[in-house]
C-alpha atoms as a PDB file:
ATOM      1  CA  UNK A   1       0.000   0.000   0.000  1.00  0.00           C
ATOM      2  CA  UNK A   2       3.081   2.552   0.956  1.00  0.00           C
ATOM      3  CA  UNK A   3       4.604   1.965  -2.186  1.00  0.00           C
ATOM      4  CA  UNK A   4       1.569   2.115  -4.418  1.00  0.00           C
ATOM      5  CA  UNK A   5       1.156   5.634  -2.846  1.00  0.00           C
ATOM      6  CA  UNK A   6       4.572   6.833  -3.322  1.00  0.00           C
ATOM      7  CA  UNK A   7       3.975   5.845  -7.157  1.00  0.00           C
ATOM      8  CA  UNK A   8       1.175   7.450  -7.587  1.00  0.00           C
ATOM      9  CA  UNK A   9       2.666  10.596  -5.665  1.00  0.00           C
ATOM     10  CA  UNK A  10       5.565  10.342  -8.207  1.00  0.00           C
ATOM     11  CA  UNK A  11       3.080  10.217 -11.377  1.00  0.00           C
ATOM     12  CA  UNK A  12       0.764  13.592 -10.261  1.00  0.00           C
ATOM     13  CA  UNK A  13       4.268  15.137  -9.503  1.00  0.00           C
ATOM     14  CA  UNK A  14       5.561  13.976 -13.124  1.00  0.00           C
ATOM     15  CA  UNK A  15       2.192  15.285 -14.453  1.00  0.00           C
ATOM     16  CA  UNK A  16       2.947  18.492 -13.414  1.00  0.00           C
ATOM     17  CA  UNK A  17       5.781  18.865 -13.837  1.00  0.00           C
ATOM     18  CA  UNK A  18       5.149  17.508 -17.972  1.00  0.00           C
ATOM     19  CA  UNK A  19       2.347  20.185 -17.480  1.00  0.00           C
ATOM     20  CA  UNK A  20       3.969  23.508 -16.504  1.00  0.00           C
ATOM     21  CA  UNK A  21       6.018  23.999 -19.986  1.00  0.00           C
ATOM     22  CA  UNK A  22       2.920  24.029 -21.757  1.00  0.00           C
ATOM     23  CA  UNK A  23       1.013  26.597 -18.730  1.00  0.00           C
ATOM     24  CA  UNK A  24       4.410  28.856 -19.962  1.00  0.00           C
ATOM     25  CA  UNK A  25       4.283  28.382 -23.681  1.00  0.00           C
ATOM     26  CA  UNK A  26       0.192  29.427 -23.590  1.00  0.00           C
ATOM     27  CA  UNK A  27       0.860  32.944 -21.088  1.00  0.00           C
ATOM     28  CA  UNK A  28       3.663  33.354 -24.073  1.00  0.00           C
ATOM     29  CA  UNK A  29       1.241  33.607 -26.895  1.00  0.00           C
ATOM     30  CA  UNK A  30      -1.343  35.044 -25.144  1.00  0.00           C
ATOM     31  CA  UNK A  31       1.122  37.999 -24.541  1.00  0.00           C
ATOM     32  CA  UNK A  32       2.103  37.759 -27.946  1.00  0.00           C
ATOM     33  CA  UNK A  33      -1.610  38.339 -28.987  1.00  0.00           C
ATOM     34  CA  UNK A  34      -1.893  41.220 -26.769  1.00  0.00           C
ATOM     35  CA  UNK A  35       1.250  42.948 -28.197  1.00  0.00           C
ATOM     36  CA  UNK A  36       0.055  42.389 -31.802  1.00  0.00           C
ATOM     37  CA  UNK A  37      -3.703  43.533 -30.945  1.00  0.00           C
ATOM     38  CA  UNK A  38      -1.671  46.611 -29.370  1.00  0.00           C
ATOM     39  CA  UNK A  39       0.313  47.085 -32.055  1.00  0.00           C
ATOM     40  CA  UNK A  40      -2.706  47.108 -34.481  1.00  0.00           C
ATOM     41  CA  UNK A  41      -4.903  49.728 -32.404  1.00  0.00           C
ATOM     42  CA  UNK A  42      -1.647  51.788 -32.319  1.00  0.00           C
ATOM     43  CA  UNK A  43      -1.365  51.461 -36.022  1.00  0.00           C
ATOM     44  CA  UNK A  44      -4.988  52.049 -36.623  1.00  0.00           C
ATOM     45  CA  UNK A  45      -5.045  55.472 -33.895  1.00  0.00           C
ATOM     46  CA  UNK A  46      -2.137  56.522 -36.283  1.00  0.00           C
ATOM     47  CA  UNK A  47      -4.250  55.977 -39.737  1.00  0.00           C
ATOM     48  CA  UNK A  48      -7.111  57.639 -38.050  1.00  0.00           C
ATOM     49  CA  UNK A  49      -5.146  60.687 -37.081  1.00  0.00           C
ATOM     50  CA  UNK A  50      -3.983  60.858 -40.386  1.00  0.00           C
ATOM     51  CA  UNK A  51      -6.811  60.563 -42.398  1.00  0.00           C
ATOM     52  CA  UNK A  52      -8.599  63.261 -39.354  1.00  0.00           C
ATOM     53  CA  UNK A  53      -5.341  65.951 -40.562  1.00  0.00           C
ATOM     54  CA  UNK A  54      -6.422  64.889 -44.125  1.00  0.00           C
ATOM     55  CA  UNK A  55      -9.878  65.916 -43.775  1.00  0.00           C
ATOM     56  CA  UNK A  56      -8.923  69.128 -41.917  1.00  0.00           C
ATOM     57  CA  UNK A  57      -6.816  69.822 -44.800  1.00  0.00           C
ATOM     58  CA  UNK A  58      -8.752  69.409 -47.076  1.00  0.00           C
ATOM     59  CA  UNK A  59     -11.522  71.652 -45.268  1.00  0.00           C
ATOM     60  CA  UNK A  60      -9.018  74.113 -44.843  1.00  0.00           C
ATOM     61  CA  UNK A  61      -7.900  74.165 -48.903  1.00  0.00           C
ATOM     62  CA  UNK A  62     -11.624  73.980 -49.881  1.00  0.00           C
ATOM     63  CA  UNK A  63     -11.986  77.278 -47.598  1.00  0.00           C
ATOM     64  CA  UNK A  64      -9.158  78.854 -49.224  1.00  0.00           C
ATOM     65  CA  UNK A  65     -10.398  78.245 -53.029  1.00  0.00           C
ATOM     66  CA  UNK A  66     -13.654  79.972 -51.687  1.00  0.00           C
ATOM     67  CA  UNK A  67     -12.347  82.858 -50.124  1.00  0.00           C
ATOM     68  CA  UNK A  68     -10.216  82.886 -53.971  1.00  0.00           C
ATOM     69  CA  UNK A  69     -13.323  82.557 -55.816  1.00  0.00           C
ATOM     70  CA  UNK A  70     -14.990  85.223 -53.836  1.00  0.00           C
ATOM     71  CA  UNK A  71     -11.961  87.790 -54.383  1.00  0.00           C
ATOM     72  CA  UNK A  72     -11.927  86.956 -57.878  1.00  0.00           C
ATOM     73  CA  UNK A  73     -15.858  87.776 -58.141  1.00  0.00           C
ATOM     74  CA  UNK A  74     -15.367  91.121 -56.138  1.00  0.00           C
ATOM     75  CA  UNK A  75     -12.440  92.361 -58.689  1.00  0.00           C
ATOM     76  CA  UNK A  76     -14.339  91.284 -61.917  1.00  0.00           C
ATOM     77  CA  UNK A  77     -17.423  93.218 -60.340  1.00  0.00           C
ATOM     78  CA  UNK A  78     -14.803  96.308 -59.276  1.00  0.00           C
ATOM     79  CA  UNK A  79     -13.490  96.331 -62.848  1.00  0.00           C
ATOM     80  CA  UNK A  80     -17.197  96.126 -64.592  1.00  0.00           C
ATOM     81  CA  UNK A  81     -17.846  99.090 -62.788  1.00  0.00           C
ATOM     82  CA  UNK A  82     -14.612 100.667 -63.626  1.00  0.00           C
ATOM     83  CA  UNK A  83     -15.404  99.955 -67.397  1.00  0.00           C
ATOM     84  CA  UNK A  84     -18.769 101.171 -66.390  1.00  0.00           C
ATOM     85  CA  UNK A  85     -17.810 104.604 -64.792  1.00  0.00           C
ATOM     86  CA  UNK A  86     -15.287 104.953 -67.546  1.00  0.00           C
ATOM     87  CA  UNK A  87     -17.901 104.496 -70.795  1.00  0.00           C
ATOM     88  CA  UNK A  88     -20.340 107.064 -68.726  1.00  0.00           C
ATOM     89  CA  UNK A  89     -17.948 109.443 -68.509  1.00  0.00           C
ATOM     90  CA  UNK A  90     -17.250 109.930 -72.489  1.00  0.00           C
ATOM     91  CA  UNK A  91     -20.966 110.430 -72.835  1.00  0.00           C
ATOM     92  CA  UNK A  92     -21.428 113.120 -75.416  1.00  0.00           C
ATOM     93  CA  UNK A  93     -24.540 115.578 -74.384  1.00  0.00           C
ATOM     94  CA  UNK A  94     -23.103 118.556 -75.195  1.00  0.00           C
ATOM     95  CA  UNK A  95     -22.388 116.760 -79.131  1.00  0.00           C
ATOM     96  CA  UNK A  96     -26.020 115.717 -78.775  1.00  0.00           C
ATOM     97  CA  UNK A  97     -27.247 119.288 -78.343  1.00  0.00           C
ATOM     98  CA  UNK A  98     -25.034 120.857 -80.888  1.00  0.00           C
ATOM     99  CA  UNK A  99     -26.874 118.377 -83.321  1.00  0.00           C
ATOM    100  CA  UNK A 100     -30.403 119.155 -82.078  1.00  0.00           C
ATOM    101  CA  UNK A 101     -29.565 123.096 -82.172  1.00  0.00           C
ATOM    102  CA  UNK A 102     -27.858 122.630 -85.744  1.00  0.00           C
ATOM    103  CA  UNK A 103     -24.512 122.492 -84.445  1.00  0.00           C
ATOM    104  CA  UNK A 104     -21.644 123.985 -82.267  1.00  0.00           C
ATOM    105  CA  UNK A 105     -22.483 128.366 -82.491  1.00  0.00           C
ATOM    106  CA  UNK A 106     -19.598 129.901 -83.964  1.00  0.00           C
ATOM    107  CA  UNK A 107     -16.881 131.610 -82.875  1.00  0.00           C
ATOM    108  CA  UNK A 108     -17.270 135.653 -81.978  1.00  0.00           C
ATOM    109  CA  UNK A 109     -16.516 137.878 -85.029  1.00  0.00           C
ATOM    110  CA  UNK A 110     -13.709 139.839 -85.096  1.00  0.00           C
ATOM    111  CA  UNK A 111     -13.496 143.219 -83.944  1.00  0.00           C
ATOM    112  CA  UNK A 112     -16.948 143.122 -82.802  1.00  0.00           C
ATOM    113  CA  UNK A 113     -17.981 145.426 -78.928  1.00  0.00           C
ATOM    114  CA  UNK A 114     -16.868 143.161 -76.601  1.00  0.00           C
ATOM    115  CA  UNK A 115     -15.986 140.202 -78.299  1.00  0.00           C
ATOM    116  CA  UNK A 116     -12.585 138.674 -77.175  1.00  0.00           C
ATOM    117  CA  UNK A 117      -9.787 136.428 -78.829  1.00  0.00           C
ATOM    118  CA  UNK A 118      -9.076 133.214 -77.628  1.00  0.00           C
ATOM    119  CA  UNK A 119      -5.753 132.491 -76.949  1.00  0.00           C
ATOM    120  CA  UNK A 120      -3.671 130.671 -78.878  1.00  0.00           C
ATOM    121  CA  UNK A 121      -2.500 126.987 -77.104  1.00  0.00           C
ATOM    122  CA  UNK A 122       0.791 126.897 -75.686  1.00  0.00           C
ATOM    123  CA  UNK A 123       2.278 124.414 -77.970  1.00  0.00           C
ATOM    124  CA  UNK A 124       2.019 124.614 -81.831  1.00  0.00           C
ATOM    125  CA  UNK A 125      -0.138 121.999 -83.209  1.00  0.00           C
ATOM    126  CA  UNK A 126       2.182 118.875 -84.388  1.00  0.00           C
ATOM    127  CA  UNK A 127       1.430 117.365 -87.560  1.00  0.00           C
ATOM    128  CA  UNK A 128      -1.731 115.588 -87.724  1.00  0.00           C
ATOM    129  CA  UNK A 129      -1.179 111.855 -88.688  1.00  0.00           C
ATOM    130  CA  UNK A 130      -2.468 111.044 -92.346  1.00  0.00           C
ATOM    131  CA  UNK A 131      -5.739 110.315 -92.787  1.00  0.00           C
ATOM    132  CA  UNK A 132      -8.005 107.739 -94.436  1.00  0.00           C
ATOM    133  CA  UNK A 133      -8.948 108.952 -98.386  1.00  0.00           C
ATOM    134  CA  UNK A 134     -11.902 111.222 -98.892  1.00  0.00           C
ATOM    135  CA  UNK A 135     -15.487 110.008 -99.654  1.00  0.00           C
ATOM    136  CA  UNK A 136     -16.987 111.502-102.780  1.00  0.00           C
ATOM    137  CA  UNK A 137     -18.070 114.534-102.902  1.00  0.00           C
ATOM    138  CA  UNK A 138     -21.927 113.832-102.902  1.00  0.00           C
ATOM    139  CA  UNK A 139     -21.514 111.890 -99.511  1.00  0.00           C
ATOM    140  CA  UNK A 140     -19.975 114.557 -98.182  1.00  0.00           C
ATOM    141  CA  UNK A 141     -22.445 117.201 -98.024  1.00  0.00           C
ATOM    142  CA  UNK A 142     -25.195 114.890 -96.535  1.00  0.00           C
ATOM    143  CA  UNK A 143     -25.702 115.899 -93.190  1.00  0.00           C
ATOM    144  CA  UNK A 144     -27.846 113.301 -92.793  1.00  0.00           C
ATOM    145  CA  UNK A 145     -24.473 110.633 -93.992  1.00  0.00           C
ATOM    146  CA  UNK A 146     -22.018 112.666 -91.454  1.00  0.00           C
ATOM    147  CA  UNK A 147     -24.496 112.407 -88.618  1.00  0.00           C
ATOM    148  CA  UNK A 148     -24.619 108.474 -88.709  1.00  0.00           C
ATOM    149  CA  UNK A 149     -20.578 108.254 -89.463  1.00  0.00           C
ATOM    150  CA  UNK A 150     -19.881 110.652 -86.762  1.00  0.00           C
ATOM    151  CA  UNK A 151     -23.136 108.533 -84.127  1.00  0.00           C
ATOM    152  CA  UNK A 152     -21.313 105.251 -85.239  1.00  0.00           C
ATOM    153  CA  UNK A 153     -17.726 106.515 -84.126  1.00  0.00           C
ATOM    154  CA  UNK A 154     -19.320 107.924 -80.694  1.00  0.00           C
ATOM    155  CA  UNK A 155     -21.030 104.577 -80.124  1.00  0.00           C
ATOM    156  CA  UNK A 156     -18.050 102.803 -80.635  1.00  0.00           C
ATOM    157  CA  UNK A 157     -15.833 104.966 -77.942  1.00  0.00           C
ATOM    158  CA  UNK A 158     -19.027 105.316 -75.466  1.00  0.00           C
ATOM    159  CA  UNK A 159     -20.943 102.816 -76.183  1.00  0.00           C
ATOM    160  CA  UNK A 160     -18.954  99.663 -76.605  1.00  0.00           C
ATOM    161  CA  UNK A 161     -15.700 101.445 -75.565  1.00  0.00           C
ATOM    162  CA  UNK A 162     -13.160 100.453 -78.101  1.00  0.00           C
ATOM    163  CA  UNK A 163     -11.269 103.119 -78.019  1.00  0.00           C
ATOM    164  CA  UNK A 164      -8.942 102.578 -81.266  1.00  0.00           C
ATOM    165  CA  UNK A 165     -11.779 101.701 -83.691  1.00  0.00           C
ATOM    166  CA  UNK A 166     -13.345 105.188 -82.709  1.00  0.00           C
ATOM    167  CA  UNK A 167     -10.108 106.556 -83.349  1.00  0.00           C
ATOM    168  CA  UNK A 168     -10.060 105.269 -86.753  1.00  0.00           C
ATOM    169  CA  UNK A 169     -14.003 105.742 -87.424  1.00  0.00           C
ATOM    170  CA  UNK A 170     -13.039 109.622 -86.224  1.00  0.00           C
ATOM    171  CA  UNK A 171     -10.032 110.284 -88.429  1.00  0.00           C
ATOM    172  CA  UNK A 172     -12.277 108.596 -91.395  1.00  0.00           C
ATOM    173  CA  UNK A 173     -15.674 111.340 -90.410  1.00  0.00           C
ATOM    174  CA  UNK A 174     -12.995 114.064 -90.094  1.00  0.00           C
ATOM    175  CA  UNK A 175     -11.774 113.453 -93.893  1.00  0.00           C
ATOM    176  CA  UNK A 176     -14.730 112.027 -95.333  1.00  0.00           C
ATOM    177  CA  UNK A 177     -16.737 115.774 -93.913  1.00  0.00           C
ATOM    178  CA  UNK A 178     -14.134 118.535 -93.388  1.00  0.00           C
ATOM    179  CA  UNK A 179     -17.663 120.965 -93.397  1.00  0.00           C
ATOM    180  CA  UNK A 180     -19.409 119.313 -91.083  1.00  0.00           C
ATOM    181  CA  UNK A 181     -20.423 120.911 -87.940  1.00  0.00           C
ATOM    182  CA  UNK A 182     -19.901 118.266 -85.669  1.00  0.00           C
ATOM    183  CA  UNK A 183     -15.975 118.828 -86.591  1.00  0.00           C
ATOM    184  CA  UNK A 184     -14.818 120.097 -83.517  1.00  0.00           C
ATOM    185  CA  UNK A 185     -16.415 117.188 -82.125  1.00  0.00           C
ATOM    186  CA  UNK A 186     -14.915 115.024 -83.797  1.00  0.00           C
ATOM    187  CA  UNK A 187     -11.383 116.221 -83.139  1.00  0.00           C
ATOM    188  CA  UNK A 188     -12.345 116.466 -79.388  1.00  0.00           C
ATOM    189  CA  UNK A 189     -13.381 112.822 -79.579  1.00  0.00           C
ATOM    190  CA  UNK A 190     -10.137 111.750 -81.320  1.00  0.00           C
ATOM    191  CA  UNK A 191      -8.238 113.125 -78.779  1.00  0.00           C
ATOM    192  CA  UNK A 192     -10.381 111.408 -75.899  1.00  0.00           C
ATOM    193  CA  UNK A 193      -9.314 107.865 -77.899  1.00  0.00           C
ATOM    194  CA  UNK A 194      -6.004 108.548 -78.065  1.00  0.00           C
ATOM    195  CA  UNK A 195      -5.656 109.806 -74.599  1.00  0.00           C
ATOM    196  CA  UNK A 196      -7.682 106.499 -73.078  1.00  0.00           C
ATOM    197  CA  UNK A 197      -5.194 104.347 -74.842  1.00  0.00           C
ATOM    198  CA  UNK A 198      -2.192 106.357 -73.722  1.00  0.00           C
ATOM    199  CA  UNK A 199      -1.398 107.454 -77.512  1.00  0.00           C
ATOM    200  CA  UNK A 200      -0.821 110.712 -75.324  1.00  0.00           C
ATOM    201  CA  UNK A 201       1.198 112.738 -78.582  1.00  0.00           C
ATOM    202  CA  UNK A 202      -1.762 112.107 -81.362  1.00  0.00           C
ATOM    203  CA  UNK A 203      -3.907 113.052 -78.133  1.00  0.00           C
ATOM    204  CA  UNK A 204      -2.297 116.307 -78.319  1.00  0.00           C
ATOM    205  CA  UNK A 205      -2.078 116.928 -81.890  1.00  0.00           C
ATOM    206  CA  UNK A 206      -5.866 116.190 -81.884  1.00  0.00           C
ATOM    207  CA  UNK A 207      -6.529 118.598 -79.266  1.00  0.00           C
ATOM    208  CA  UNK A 208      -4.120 121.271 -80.652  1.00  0.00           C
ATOM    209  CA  UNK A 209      -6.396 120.523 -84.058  1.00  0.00           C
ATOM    210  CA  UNK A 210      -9.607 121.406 -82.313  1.00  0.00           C
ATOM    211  CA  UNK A 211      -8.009 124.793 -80.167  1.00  0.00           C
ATOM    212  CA  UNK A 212      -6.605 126.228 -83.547  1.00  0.00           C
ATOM    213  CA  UNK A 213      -8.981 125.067 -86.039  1.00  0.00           C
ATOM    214  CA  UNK A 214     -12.218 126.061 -84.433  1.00  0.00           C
ATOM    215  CA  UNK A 215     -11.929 128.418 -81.862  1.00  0.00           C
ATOM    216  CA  UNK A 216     -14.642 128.925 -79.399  1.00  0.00           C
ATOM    217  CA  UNK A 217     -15.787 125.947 -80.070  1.00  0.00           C
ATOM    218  CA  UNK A 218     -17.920 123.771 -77.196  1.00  0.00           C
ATOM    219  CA  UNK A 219     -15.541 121.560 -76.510  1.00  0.00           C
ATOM    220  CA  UNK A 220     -13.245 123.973 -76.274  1.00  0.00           C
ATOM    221  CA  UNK A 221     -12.316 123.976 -72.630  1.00  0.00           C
ATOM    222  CA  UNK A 222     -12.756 120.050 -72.424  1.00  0.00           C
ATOM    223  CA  UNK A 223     -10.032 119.897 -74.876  1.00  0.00           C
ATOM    224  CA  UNK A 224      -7.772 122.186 -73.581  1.00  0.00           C
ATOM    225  CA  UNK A 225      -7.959 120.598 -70.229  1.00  0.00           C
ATOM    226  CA  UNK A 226      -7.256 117.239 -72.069  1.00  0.00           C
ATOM    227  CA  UNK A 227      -4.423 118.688 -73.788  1.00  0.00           C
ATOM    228  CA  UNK A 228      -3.094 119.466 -70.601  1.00  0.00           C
ATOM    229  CA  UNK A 229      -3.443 116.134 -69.173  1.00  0.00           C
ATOM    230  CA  UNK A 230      -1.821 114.550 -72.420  1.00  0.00           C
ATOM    231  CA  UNK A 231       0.954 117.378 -71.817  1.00  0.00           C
ATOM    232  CA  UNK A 232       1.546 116.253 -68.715  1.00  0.00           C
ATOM    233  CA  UNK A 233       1.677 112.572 -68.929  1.00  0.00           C
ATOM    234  CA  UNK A 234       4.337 112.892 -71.736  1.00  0.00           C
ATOM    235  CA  UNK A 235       6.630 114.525 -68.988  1.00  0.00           C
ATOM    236  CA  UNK A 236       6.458 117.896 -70.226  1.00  0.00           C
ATOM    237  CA  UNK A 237       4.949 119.696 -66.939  1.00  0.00           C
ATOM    238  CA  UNK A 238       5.657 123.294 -67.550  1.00  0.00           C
ATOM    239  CA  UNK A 239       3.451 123.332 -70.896  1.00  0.00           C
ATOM    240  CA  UNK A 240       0.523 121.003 -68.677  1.00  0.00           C
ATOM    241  CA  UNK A 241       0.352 123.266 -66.041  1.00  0.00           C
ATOM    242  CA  UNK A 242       0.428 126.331 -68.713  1.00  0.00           C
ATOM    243  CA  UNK A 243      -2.152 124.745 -70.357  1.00  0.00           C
ATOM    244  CA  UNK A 244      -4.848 124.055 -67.037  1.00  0.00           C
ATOM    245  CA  UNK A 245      -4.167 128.079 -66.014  1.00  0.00           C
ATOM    246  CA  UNK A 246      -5.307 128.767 -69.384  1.00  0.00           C
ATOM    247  CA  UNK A 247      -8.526 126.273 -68.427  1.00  0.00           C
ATOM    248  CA  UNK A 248      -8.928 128.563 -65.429  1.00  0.00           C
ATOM    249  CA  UNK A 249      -8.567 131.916 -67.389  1.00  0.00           C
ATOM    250  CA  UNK A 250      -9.995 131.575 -70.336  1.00  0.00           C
ATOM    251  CA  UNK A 251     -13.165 129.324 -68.621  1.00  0.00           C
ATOM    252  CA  UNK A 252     -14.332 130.433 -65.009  1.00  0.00           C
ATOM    253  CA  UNK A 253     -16.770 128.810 -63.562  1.00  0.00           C
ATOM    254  CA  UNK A 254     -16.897 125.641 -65.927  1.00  0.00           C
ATOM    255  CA  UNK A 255     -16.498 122.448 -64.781  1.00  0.00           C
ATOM    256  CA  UNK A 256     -13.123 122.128 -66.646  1.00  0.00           C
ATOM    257  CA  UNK A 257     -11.402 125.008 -64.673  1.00  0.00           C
ATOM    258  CA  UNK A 258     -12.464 123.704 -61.290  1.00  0.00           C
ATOM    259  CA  UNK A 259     -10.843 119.864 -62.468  1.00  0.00           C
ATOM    260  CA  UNK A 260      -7.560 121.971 -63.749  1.00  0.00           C
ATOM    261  CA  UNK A 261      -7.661 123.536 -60.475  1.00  0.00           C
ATOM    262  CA  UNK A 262      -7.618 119.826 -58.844  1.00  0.00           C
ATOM    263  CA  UNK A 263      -4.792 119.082 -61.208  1.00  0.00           C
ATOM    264  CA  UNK A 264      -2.967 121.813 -60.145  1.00  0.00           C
ATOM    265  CA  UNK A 265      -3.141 121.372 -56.621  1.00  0.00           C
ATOM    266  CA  UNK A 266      -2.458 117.271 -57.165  1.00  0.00           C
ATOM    267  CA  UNK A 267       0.750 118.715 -59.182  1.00  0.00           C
ATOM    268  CA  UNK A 268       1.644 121.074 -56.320  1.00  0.00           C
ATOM    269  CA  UNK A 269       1.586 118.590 -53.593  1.00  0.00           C
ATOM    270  CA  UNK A 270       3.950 115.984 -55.510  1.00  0.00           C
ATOM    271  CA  UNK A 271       1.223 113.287 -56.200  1.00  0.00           C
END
């Protein structure tokens, strides 16, 4: 009986000891699990915080091309009205009256009570730039065929505002009707499309045109206002600011002596 004890003492204690490898080996892999699993959630925390800096990104870039979009919106609207302010401002009414009243009045006759000169501009007219050929003659004394050439060119400057197809349209009604009352016009509008695409020298020979050729004209302080702006842009100050004191002299009051007044003071100050 003792010894069948001891031997069956021996065998649990074998058992156990056969056993407690195997207890070992299975905590091993279960810890091996856990690290993996760890791994894994670290792995997927870091995808997630990547893909959540992605999306914030991306929110953030889709924000930006907005904000773009909307400052590209307000500068297209800013230079509509630009274009806007800039077509209403070479609206002709004073042409339009001179063609309801029959034309611009003339100048004051010579010699008569109270009836004054108009100085001569400060600069010689320059050379005007040749012209397109002449019209025929018959097509040439219908007022009613210088009217439309001379409506077309205005529409094209004031109306559609392309500038150097009035220019040409004007130099065409200027040959193709020398008599034409709407002349001076024509030559004040010539200048005003050379002077809007910086052509600032056939601005002033077009405005030097006008001042000599018809003197007392209605545009007569526009364009010697313009002159002076053309004069001045080219760099040659002296004969600009000559040229807005004669603005101020020769028309008080008018709204082209107070604006040479403004240039004069803009020129004083540096700007």
């Amino acid at each position: 009986m003792a010894l069948r004890r001891i031997a069956c003492c021996v065998t649990v204690v074998a058992a156990l000891a056969a056993a407690t490898p195997a207890f070992g080996q299975r905590l091993s892999l279960a810890e091996r699990v856990t690290l993996i699993e760890n791994q894994l959630n670290a792995q997927n925390q870091g995808a997630g915080q990547a893909n959540l800096e992605l999306q914030n990104r991306v929110v953030q870039l889709t924000a930006e091309v907005q904000a773009l979009r909307n400052e590209v919106e307000m500068l297209r609207n800013e230079v509509e009205q630009l274009r806007q302010r800039q077509r209403e401002q070479y609206v002709d009414l004073d042409s339009r009256l001179a063609r309801l009243e029959g034309g611009a009045p003339a100048a004051p006759a010579a010699g008569s009570a109270g009836a004054t000169a108009p100085a001569t501009p400060s600069s010689p007219p320059a050379t005007p730039a040749r012209e397109p050929a002449p019209t025929s003659t018959a097509a040439a004394s219908d007022p009613a065929a210088a009217e439309a050439a001379y409506q077309a060119a205005l529409d094209t400057l004031v109306e559609r505002f392309e500038p150097a197809e009035s220019a040409r349209l004007f130099r065409q009604f200027i040959t193709d009707f020398p008599d034409s009352t709407l002349i001076p016009n024509a030559w004040y509008w010539l200048g005003e499309s050379y002077y809007v695409t910086q052509n600032y020298e056939l601005g002033v020979e077009a405005f030097q045109s006008l001042l000599v050729q018809h003197p007392g004209s209605r545009k007569e302080a526009d364009a010697l206002l313009k002159l002076a702006y053309c004069q001045i842009a080219l760099g040659q100050s002296a004969e600009g600011e000559a040229s807005l004191r004669e603005v101020i002299a020769r028309h008080p009051g008018t709204d082209a002596a107070a604006k040479a007044e403004g240039r004069l003071r803009e020129l004083a100050s540096g700007r």
